[in-house]
C-alpha atoms as a PDB file:
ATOM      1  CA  UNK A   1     120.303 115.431 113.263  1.00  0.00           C
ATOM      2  CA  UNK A   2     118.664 114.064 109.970  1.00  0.00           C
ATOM      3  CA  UNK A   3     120.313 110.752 108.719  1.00  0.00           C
ATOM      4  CA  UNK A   4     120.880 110.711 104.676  1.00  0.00           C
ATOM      5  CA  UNK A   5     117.527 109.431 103.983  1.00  0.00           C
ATOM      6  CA  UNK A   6     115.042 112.034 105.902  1.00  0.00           C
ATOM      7  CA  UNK A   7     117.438 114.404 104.502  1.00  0.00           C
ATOM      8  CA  UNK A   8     116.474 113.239 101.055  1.00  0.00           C
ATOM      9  CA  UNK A   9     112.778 112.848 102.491  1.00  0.00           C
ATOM     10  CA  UNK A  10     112.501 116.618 103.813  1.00  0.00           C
ATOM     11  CA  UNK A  11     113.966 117.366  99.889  1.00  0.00           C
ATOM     12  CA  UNK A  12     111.251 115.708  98.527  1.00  0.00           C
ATOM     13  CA  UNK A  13     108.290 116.412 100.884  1.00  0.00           C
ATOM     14  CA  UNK A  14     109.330 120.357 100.107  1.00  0.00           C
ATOM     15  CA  UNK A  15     108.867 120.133  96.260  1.00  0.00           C
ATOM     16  CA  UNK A  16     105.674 117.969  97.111  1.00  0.00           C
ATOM     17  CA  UNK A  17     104.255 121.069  98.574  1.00  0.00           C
ATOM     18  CA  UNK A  18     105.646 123.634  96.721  1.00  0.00           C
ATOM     19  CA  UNK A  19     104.018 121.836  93.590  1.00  0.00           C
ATOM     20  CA  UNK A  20     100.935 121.542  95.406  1.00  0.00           C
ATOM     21  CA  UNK A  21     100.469 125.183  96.552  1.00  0.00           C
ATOM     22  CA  UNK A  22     101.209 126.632  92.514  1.00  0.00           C
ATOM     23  CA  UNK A  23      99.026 123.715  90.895  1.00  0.00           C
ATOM     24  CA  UNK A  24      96.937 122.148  93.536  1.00  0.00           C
ATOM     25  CA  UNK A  25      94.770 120.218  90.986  1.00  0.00           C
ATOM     26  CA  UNK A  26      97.926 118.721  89.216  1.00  0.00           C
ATOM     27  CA  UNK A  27      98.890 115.551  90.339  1.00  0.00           C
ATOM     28  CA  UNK A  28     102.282 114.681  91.179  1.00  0.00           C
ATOM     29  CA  UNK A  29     102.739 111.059  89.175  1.00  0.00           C
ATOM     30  CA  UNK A  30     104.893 108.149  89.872  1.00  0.00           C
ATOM     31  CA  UNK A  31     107.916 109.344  87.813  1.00  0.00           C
ATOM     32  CA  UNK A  32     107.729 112.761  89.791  1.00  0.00           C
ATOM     33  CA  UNK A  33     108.035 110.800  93.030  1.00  0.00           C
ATOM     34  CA  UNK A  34     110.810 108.336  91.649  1.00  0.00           C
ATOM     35  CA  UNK A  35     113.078 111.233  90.173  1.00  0.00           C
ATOM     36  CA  UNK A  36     112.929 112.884  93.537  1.00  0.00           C
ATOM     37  CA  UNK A  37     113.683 110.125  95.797  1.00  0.00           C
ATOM     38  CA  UNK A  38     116.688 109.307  94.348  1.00  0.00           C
ATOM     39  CA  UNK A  39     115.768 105.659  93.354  1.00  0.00           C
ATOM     40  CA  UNK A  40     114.594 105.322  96.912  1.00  0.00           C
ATOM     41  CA  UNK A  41     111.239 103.787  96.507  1.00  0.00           C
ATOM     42  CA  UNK A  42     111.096 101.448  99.624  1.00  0.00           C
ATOM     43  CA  UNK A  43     108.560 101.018 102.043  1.00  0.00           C
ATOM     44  CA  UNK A  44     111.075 102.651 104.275  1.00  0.00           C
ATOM     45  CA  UNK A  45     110.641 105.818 102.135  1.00  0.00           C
ATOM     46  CA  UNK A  46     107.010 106.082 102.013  1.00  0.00           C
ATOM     47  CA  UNK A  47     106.527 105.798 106.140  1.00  0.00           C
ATOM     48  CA  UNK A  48     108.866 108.410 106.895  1.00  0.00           C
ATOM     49  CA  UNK A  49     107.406 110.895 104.057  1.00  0.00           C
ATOM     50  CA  UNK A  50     104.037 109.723 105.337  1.00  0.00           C
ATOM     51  CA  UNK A  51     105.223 110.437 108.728  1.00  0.00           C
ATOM     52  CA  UNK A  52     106.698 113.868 107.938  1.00  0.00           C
ATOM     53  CA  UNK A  53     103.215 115.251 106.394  1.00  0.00           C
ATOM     54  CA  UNK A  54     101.608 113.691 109.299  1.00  0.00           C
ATOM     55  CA  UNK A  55     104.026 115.461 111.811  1.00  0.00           C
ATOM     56  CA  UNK A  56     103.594 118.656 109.639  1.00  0.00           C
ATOM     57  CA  UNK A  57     100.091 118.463 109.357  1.00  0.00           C
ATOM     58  CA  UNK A  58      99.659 117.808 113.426  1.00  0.00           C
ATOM     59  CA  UNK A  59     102.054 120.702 113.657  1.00  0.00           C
ATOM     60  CA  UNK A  60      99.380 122.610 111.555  1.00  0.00           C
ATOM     61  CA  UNK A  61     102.475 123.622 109.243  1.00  0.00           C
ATOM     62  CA  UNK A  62     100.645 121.760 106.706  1.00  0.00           C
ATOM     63  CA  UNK A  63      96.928 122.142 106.159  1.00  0.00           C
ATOM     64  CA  UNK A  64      95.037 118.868 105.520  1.00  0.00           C
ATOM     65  CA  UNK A  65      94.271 120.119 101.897  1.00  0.00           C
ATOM     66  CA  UNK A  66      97.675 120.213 100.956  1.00  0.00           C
ATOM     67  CA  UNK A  67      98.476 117.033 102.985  1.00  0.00           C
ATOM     68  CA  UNK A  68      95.550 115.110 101.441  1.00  0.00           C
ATOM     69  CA  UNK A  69      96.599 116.081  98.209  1.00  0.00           C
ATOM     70  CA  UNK A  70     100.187 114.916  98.589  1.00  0.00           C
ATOM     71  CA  UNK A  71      99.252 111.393 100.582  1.00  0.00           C
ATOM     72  CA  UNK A  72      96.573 111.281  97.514  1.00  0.00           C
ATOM     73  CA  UNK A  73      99.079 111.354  94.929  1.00  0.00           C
ATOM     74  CA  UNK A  74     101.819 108.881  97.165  1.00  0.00           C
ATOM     75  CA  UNK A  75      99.083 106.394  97.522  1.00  0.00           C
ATOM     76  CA  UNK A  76      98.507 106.420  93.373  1.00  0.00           C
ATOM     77  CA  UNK A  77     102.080 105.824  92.835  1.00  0.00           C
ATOM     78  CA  UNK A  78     103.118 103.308  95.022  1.00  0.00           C
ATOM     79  CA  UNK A  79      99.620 101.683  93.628  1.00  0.00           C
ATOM     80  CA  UNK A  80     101.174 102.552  89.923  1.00  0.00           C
ATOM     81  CA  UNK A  81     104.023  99.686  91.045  1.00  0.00           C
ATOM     82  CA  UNK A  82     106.546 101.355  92.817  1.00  0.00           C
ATOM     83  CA  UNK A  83     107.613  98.893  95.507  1.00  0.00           C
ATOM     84  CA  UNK A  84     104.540  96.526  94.747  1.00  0.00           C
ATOM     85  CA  UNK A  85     106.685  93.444  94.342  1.00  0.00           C
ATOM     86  CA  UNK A  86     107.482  93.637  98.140  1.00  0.00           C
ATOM     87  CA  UNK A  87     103.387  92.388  98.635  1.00  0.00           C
ATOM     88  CA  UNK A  88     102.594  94.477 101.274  1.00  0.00           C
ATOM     89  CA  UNK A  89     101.281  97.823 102.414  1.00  0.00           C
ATOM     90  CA  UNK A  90     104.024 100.214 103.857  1.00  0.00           C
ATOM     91  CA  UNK A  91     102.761 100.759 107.333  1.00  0.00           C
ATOM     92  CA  UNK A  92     102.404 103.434 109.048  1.00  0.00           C
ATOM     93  CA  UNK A  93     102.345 104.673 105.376  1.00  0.00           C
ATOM     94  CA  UNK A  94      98.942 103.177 104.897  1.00  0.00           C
ATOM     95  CA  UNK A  95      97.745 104.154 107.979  1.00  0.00           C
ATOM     96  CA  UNK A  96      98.288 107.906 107.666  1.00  0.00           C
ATOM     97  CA  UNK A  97      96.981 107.729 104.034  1.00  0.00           C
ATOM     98  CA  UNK A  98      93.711 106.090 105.716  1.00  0.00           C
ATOM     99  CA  UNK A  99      93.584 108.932 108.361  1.00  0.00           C
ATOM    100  CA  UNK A 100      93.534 111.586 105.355  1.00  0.00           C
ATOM    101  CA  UNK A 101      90.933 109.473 103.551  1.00  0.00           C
ATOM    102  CA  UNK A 102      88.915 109.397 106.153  1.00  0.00           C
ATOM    103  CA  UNK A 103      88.581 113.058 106.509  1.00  0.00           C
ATOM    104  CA  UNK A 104      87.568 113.365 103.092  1.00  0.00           C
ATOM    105  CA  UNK A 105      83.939 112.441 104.005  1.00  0.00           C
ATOM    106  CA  UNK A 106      80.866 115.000 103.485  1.00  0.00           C
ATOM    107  CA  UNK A 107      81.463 117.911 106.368  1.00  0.00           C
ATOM    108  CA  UNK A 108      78.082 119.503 107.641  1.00  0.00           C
ATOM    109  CA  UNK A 109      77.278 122.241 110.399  1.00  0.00           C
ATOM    110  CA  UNK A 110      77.307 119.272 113.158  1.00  0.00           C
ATOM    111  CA  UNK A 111      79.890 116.814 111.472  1.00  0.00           C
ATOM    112  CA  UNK A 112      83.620 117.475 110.374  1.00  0.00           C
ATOM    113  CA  UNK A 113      85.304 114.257 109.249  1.00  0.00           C
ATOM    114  CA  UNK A 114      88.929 115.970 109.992  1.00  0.00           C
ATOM    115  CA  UNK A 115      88.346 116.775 113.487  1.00  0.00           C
ATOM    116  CA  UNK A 116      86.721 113.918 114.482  1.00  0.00           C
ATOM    117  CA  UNK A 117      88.613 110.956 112.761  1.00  0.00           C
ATOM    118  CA  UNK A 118      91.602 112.464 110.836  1.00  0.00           C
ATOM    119  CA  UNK A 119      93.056 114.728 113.437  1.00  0.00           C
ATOM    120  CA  UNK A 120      92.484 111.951 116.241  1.00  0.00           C
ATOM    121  CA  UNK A 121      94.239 109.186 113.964  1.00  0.00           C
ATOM    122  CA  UNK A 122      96.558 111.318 113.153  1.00  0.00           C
ATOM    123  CA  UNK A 123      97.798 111.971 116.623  1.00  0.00           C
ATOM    124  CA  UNK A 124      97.169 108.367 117.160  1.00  0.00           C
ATOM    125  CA  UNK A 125      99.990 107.182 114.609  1.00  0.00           C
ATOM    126  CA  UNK A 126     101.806 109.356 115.812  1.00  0.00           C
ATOM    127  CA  UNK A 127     102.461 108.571 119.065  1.00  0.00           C
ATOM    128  CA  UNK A 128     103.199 104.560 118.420  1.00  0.00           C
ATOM    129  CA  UNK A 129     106.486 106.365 116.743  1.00  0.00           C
ATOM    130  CA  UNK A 130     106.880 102.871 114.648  1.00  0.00           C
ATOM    131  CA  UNK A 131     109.850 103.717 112.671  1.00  0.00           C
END
């Protein structure tokens, strides 16, 4: 069973996509992300919504457009200042958002970023289980 917090995580990761699948090109901001989490801008909330897109994502629930997107527009607001003062990187947080990143490289005939670093990291992170 969900505790309170990937309760309000699962809440928030839904309107992330559902934003992203009517206006993929908008980007959700900081005050987006604030409003939804409740206040709950810790590093605590950023790895387990980073780990929820990554477990959605590995599920293939989530495609790694979509997921990109969203990890995208996390990494610009915690950037924008929200939790900033705490000095360092949410991990695994970072970590996924470096997986997706990674993938975002130039795809050719014989070379797909995704498969071969992404989806690998991905599974990677994964399976340390660090929160």
């Amino acid at each position: 069973m969900l505790n309170a917090s990937e309760d309000r995580v699962e809440y928030v990761l839904s309107n992330m996509i559902e934003a992203k699948r009517r206006q993929p090109s908008q980007r959700i901001s900081s005050c987006q992300v604030k409003n939804w989490a409740g206040g709950s801008t810790n590093d605590r909330f950023f790895n387990l919504l980073g780990l929820k897109i990554a477990e959605r994502y590995a599920a293939q629930t989530l495609s790694y457009d979509v997921a990109d997107a969203i990890i995208n527009d996390l990494w610009a607001a915690w950037l924008e200042g929200m939790d900033s003062h705490a000095g360092e990187i949410p991990d695994p947080f970072y970590d996924i958002y470096l997986a997706f990143d990674a993938g975002e490289g130039l795809r050719s005939s014989d070379r797909d970023p995704v498969r071969e670093v992404t989806d690998p990291w991905i599974a990677s992170i994964l399976s340390e289980q660090r929160l």
